[in-house]
PDB file of N, CA and C in Angstrom:
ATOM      1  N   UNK A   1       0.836  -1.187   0.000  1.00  0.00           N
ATOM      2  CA  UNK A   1       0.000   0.000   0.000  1.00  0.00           C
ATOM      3  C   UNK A   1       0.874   1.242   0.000  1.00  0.00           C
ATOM      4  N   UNK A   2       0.281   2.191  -0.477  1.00  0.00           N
ATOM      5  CA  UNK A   2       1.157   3.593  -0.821  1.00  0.00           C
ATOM      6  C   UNK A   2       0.652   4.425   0.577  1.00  0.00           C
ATOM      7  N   UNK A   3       1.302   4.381   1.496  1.00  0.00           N
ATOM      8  CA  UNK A   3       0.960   5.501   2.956  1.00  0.00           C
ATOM      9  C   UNK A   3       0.801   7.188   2.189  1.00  0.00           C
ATOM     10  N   UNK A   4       0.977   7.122   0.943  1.00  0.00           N
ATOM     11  CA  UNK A   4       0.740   8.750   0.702  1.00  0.00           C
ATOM     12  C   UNK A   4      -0.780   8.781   0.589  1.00  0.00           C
ATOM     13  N   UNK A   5      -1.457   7.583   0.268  1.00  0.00           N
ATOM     14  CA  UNK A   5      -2.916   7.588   0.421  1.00  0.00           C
ATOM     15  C   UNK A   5      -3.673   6.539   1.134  1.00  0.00           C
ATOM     16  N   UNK A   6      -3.596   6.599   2.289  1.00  0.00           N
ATOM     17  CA  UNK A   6      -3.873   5.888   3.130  1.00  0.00           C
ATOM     18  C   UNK A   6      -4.852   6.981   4.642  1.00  0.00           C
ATOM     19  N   UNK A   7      -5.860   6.751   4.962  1.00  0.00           N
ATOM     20  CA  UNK A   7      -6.268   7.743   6.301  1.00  0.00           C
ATOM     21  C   UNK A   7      -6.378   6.303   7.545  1.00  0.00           C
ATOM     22  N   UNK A   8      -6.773   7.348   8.200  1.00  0.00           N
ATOM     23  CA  UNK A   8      -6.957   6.586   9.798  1.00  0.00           C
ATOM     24  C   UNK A   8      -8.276   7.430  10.229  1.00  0.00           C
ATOM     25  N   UNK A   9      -8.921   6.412  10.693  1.00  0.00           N
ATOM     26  CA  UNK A   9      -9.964   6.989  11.062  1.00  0.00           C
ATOM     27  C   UNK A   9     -10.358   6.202  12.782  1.00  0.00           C
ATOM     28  N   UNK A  10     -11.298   7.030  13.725  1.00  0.00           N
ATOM     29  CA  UNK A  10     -11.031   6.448  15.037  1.00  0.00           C
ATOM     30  C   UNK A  10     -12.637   5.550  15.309  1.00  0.00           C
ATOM     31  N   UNK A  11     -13.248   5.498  15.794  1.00  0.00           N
ATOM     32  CA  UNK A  11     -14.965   5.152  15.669  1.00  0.00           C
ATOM     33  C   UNK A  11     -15.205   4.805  17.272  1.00  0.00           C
ATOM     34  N   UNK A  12     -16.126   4.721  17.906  1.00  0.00           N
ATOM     35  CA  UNK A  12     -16.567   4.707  19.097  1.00  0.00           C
ATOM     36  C   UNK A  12     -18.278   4.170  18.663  1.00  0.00           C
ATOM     37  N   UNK A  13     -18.513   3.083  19.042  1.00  0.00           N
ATOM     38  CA  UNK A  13     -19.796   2.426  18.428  1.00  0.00           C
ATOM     39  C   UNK A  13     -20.712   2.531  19.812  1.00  0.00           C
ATOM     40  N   UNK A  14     -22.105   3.071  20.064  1.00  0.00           N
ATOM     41  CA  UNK A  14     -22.896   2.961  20.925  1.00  0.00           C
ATOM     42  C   UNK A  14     -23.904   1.749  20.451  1.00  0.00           C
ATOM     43  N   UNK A  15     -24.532   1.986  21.453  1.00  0.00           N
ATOM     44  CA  UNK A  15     -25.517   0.728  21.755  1.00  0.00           C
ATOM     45  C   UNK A  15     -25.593  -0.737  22.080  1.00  0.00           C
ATOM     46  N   UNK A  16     -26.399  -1.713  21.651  1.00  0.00           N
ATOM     47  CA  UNK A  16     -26.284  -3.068  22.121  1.00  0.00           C
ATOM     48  C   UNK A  16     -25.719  -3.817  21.534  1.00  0.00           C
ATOM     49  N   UNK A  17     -24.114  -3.617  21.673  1.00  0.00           N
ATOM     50  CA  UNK A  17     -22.696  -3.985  20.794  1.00  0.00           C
ATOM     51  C   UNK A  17     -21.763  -4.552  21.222  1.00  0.00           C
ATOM     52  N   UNK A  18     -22.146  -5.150  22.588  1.00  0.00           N
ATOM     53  CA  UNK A  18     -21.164  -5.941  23.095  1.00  0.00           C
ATOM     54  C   UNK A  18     -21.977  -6.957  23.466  1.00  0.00           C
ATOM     55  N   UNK A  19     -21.072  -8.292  23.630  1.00  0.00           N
ATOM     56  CA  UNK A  19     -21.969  -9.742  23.864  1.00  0.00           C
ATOM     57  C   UNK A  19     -22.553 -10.210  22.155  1.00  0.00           C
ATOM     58  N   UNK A  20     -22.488  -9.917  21.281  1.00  0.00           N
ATOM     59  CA  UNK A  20     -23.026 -10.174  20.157  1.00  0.00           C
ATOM     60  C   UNK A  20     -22.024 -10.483  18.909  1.00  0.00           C
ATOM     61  N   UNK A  21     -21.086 -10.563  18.997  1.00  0.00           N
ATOM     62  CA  UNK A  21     -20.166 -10.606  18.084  1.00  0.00           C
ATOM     63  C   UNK A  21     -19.633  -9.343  17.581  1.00  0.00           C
ATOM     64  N   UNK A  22     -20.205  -8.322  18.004  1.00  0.00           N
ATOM     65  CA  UNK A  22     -19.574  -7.065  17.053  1.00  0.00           C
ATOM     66  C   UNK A  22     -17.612  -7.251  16.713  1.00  0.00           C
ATOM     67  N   UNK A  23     -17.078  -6.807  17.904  1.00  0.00           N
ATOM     68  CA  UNK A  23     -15.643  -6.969  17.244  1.00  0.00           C
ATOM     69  C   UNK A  23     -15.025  -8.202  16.337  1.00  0.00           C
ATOM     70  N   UNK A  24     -15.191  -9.625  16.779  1.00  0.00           N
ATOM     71  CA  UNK A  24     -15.031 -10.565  15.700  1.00  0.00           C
ATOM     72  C   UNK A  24     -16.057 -10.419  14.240  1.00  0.00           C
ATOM     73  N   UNK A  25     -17.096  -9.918  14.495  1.00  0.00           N
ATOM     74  CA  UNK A  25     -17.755  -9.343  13.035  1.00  0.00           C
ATOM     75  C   UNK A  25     -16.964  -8.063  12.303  1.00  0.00           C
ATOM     76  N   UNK A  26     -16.600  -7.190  12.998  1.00  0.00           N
ATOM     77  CA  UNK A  26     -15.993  -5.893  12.442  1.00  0.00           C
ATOM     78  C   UNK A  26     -14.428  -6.020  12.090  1.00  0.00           C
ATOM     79  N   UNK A  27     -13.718  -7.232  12.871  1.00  0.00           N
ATOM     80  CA  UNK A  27     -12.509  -7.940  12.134  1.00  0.00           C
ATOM     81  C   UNK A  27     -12.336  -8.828  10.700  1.00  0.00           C
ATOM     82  N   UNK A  28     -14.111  -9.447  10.720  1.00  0.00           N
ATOM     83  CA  UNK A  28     -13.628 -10.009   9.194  1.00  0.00           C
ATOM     84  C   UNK A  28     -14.270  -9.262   8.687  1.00  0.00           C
ATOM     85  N   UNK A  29     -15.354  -8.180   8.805  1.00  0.00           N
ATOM     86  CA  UNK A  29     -15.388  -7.141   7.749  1.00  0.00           C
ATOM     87  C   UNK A  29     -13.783  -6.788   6.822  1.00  0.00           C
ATOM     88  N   UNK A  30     -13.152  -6.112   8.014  1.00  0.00           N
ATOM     89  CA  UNK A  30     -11.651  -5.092   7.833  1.00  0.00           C
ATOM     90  C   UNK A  30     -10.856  -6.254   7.276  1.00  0.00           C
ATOM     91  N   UNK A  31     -11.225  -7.575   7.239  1.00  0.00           N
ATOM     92  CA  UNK A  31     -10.148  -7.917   6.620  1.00  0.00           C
ATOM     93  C   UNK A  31     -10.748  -8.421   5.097  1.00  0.00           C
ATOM     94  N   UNK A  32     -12.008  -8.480   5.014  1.00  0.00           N
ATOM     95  CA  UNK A  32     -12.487  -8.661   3.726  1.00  0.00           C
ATOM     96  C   UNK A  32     -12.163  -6.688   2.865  1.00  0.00           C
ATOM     97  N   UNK A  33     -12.113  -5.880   3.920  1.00  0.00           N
ATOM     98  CA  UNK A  33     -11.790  -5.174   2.648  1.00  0.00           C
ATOM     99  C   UNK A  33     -10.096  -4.523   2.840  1.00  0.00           C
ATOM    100  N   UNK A  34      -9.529  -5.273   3.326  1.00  0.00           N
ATOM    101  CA  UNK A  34      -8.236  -4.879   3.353  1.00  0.00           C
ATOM    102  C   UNK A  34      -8.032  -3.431   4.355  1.00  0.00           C
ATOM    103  N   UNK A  35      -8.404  -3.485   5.255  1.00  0.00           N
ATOM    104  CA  UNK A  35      -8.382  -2.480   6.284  1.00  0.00           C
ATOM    105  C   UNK A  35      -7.485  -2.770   7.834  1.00  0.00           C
ATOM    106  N   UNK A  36      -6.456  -2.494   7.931  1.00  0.00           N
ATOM    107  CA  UNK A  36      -5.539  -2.815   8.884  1.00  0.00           C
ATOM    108  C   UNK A  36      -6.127  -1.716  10.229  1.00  0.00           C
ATOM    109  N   UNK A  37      -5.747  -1.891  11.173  1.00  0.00           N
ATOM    110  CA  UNK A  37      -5.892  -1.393  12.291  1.00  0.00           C
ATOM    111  C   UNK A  37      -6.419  -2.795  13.764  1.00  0.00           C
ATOM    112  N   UNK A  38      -7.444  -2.053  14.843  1.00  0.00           N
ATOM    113  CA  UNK A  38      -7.715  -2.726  15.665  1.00  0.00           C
ATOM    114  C   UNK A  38      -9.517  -2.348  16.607  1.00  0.00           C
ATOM    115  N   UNK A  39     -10.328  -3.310  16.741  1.00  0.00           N
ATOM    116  CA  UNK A  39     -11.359  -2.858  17.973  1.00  0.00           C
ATOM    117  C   UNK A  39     -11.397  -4.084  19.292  1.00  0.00           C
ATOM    118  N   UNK A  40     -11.535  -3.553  20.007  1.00  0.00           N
ATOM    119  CA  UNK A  40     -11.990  -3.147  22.097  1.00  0.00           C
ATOM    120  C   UNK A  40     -13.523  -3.265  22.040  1.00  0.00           C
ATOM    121  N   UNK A  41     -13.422  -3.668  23.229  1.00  0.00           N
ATOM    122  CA  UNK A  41     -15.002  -3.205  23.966  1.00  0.00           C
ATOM    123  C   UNK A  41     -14.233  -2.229  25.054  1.00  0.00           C
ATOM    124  N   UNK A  42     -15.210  -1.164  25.427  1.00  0.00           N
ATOM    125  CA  UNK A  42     -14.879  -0.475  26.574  1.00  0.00           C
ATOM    126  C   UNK A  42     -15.693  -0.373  27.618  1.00  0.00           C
ATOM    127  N   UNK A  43     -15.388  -0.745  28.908  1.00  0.00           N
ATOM    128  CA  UNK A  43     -15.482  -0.673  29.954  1.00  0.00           C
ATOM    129  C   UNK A  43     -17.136  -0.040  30.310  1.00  0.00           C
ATOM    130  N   UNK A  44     -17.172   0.993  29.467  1.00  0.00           N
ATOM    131  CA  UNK A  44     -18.796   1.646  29.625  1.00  0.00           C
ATOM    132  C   UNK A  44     -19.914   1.019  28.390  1.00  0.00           C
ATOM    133  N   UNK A  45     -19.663   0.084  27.674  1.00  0.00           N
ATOM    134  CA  UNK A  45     -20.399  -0.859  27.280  1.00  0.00           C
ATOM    135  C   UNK A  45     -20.480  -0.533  25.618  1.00  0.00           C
ATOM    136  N   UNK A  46     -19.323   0.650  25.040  1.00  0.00           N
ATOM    137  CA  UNK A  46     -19.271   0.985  23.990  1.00  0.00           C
ATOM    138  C   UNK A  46     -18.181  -0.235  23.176  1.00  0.00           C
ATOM    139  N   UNK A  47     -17.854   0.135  21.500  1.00  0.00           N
ATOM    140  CA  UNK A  47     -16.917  -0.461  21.010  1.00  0.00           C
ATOM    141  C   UNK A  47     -16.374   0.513  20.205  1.00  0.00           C
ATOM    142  N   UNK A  48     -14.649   0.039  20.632  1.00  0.00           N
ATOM    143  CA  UNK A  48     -13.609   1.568  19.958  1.00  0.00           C
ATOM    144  C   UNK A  48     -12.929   0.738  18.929  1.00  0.00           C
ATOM    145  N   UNK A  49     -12.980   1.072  17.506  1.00  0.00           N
ATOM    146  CA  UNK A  49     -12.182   1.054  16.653  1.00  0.00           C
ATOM    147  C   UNK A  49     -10.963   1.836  16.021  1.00  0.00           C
ATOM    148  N   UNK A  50     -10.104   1.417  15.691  1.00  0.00           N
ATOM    149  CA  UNK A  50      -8.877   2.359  14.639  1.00  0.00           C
ATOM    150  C   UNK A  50      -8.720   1.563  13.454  1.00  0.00           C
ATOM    151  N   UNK A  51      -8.752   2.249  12.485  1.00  0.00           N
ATOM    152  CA  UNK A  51      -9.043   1.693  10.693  1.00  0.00           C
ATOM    153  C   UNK A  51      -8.399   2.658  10.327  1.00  0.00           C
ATOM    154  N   UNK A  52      -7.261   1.991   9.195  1.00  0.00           N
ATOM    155  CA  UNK A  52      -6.443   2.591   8.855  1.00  0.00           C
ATOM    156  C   UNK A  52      -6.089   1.462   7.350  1.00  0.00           C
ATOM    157  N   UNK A  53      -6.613   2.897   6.294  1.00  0.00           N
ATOM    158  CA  UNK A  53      -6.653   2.000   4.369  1.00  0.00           C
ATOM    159  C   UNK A  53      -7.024   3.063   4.092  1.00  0.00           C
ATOM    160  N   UNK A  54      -7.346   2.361   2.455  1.00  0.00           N
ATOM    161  CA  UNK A  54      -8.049   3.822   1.334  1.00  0.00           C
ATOM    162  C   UNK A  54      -8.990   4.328   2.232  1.00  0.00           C
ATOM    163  N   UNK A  55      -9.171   5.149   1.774  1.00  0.00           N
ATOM    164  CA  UNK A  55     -10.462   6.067   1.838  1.00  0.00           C
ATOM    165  C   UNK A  55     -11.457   5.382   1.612  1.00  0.00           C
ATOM    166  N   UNK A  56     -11.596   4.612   0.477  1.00  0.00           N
ATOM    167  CA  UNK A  56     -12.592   4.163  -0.082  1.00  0.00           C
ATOM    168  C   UNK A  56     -13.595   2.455   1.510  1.00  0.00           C
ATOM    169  N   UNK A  57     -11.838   2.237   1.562  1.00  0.00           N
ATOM    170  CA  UNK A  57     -11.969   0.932   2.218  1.00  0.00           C
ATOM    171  C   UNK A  57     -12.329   1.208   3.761  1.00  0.00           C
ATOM    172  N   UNK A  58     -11.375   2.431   4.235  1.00  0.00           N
ATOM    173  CA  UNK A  58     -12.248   2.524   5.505  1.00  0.00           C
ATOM    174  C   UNK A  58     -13.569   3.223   5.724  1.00  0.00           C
ATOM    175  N   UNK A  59     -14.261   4.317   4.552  1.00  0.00           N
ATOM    176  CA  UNK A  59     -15.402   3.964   4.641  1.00  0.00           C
ATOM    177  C   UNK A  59     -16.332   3.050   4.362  1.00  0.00           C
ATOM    178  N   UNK A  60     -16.007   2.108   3.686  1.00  0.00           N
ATOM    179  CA  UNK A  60     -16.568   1.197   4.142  1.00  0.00           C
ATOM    180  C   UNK A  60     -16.392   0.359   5.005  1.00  0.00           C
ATOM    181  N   UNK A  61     -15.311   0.638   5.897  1.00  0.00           N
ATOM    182  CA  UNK A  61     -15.857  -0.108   7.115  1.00  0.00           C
ATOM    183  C   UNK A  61     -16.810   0.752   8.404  1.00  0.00           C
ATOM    184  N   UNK A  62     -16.342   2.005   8.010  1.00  0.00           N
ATOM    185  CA  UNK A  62     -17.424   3.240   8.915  1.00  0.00           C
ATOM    186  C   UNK A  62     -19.345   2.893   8.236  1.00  0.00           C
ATOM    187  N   UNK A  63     -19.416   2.325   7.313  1.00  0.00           N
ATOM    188  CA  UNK A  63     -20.938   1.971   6.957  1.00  0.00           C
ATOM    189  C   UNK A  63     -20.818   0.945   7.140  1.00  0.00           C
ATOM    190  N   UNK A  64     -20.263  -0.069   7.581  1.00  0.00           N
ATOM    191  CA  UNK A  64     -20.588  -1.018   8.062  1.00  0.00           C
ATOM    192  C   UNK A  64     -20.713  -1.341   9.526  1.00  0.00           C
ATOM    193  N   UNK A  65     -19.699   0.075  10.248  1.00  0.00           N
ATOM    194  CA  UNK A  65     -19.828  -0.126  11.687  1.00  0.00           C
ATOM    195  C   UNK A  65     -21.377   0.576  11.925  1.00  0.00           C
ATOM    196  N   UNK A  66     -22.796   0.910  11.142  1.00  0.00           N
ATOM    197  CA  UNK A  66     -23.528   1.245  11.611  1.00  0.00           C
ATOM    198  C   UNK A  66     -24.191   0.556  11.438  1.00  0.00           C
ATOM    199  N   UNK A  67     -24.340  -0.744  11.067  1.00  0.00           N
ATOM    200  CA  UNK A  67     -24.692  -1.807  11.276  1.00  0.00           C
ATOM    201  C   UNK A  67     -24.856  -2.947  11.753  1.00  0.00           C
ATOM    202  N   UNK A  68     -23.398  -2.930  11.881  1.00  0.00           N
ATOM    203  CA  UNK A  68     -22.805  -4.422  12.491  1.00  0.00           C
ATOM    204  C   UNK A  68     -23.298  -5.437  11.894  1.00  0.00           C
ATOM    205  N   UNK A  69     -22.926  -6.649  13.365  1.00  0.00           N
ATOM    206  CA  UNK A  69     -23.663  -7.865  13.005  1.00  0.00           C
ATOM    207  C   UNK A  69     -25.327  -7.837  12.852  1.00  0.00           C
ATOM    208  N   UNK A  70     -25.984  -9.205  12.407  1.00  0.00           N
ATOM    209  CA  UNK A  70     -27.412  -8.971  12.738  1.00  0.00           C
ATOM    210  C   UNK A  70     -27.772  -8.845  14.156  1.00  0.00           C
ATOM    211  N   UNK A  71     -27.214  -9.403  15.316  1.00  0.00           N
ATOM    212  CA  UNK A  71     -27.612  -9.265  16.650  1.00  0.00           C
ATOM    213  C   UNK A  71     -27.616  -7.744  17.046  1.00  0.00           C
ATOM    214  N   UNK A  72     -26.872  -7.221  16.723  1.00  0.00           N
ATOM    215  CA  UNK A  72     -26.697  -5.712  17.031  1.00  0.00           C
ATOM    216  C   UNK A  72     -27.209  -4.770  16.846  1.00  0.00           C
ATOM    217  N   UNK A  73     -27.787  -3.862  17.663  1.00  0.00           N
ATOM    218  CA  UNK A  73     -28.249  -2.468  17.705  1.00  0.00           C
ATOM    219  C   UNK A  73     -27.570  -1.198  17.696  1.00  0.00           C
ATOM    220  N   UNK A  74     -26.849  -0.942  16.554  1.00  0.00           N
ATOM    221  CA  UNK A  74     -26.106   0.374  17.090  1.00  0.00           C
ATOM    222  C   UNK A  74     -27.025   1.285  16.859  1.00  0.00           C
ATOM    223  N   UNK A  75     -26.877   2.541  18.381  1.00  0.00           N
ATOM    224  CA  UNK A  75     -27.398   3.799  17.968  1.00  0.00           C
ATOM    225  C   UNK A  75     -26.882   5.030  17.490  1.00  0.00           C
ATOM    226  N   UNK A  76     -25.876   4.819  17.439  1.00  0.00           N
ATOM    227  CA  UNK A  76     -24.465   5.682  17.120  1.00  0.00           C
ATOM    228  C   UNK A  76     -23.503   5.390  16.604  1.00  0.00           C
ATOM    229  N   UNK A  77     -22.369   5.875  15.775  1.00  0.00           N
ATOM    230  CA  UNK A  77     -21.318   5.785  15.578  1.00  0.00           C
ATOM    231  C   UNK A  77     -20.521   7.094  15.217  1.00  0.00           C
ATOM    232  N   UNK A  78     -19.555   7.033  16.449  1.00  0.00           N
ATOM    233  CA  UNK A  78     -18.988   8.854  16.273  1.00  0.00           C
ATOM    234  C   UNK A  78     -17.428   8.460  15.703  1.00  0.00           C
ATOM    235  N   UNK A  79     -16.880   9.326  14.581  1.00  0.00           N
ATOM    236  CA  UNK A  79     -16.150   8.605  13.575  1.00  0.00           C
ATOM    237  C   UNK A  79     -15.104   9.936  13.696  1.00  0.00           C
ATOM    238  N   UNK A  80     -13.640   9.574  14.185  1.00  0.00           N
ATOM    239  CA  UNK A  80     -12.958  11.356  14.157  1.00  0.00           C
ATOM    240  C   UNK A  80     -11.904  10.790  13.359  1.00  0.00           C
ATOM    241  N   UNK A  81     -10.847  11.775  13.042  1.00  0.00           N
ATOM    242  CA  UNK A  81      -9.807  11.537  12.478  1.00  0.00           C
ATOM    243  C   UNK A  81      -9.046  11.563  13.221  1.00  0.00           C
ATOM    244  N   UNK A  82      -7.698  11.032  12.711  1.00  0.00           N
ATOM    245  CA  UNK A  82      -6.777  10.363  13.786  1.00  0.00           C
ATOM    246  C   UNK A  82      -5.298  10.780  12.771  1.00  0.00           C
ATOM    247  N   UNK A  83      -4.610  11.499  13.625  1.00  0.00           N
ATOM    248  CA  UNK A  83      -3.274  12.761  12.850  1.00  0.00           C
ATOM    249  C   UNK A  83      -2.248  11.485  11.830  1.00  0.00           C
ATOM    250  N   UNK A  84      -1.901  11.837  10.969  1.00  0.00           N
ATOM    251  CA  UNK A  84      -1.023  10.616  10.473  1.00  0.00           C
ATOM    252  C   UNK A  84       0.286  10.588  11.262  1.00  0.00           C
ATOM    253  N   UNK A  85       1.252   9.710  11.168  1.00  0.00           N
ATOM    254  CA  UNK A  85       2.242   9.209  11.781  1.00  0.00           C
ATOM    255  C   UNK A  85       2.485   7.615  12.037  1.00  0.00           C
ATOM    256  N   UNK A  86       3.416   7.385  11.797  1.00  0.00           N
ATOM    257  CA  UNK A  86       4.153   5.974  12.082  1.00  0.00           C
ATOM    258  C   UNK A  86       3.465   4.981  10.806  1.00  0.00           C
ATOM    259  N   UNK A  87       3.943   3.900  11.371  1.00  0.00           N
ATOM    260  CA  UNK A  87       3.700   2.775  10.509  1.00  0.00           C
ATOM    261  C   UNK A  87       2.197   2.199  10.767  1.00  0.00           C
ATOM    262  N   UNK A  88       1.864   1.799   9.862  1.00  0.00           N
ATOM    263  CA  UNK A  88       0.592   1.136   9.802  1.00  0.00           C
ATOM    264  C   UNK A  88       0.332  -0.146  10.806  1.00  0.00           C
ATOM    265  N   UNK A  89      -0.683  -0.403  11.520  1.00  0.00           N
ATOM    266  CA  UNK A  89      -0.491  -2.261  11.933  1.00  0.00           C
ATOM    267  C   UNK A  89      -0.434  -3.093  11.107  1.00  0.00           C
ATOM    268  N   UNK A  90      -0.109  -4.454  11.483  1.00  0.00           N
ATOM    269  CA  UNK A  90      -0.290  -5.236  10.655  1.00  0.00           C
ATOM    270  C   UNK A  90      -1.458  -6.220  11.194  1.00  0.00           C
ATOM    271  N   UNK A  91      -2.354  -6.416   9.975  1.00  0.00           N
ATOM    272  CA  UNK A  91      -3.503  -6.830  10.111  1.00  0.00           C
ATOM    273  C   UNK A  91      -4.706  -6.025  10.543  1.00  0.00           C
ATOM    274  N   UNK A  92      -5.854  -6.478  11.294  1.00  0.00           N
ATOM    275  CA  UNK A  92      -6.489  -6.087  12.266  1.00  0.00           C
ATOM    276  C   UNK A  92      -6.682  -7.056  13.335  1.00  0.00           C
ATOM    277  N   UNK A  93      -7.029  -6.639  14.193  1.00  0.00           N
ATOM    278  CA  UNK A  93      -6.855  -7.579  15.713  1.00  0.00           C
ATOM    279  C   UNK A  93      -8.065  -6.915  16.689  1.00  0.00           C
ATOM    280  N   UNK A  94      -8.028  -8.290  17.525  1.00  0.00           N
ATOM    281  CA  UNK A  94      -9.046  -7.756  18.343  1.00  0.00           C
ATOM    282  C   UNK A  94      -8.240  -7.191  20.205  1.00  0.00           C
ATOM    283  N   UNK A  95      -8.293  -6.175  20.677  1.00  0.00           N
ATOM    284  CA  UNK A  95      -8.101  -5.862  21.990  1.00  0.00           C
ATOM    285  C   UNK A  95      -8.261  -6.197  22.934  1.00  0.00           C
ATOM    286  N   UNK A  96      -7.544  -6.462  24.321  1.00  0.00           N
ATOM    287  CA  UNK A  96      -8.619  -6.213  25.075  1.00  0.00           C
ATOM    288  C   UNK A  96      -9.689  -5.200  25.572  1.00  0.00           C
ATOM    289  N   UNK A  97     -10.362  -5.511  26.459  1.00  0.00           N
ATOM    290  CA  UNK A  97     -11.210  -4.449  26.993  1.00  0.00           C
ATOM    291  C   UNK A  97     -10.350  -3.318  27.913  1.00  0.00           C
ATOM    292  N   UNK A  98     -10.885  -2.044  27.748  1.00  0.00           N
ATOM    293  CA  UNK A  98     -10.247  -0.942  28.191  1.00  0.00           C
ATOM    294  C   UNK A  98     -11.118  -0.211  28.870  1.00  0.00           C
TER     295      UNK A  98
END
């Protein structure tokens, strides 16, 4: 991949998104579209992502995080940018909880 076109984007998923598969669902999303980074559950019952690809590829994983799995209810998804720097991850992975 060419890092001269590459973004990062951050996501914070509300609603009934934990216990349901969301992060192992939102890992083979990112890896069906070639989207490196990582998501968490957090502690207050949200899920935090970092996605980092085209443009093209991490929005589509930002329309897909407003969906999720079928078990899931999201009511939100707040999506910021995230400053460039360093090397990319490799893969995507799942966290622990934070």
């Amino acid at each position: 991949m060419d890092s001269d076109n590459l973004i990062t984007r951050h996501l914070l998923i509300t609603g009934h998104v934990q216990g349901v598969g969301y992060r192992w669902s939102m890992t083979q999303a990112a890896k069906r579209l070639g989207v490196q980074g990582w998501v968490r559950n957090r502690s207050d019952g949200r899920v935090e992502a970092c996605a980092w690809g085209t443009p093209q590829a991490v929005q589509a994983l930002v329309d897909w995080a407003h969906q999720g799995p079928a078990q899931a209810q999201v009511k939100r998804v707040v999506v910021g940018n995230v400053p460039d720097g360093g090397e990319p991850p490799q893969g995507f992975t799942q966290r622990d909880t934070v």
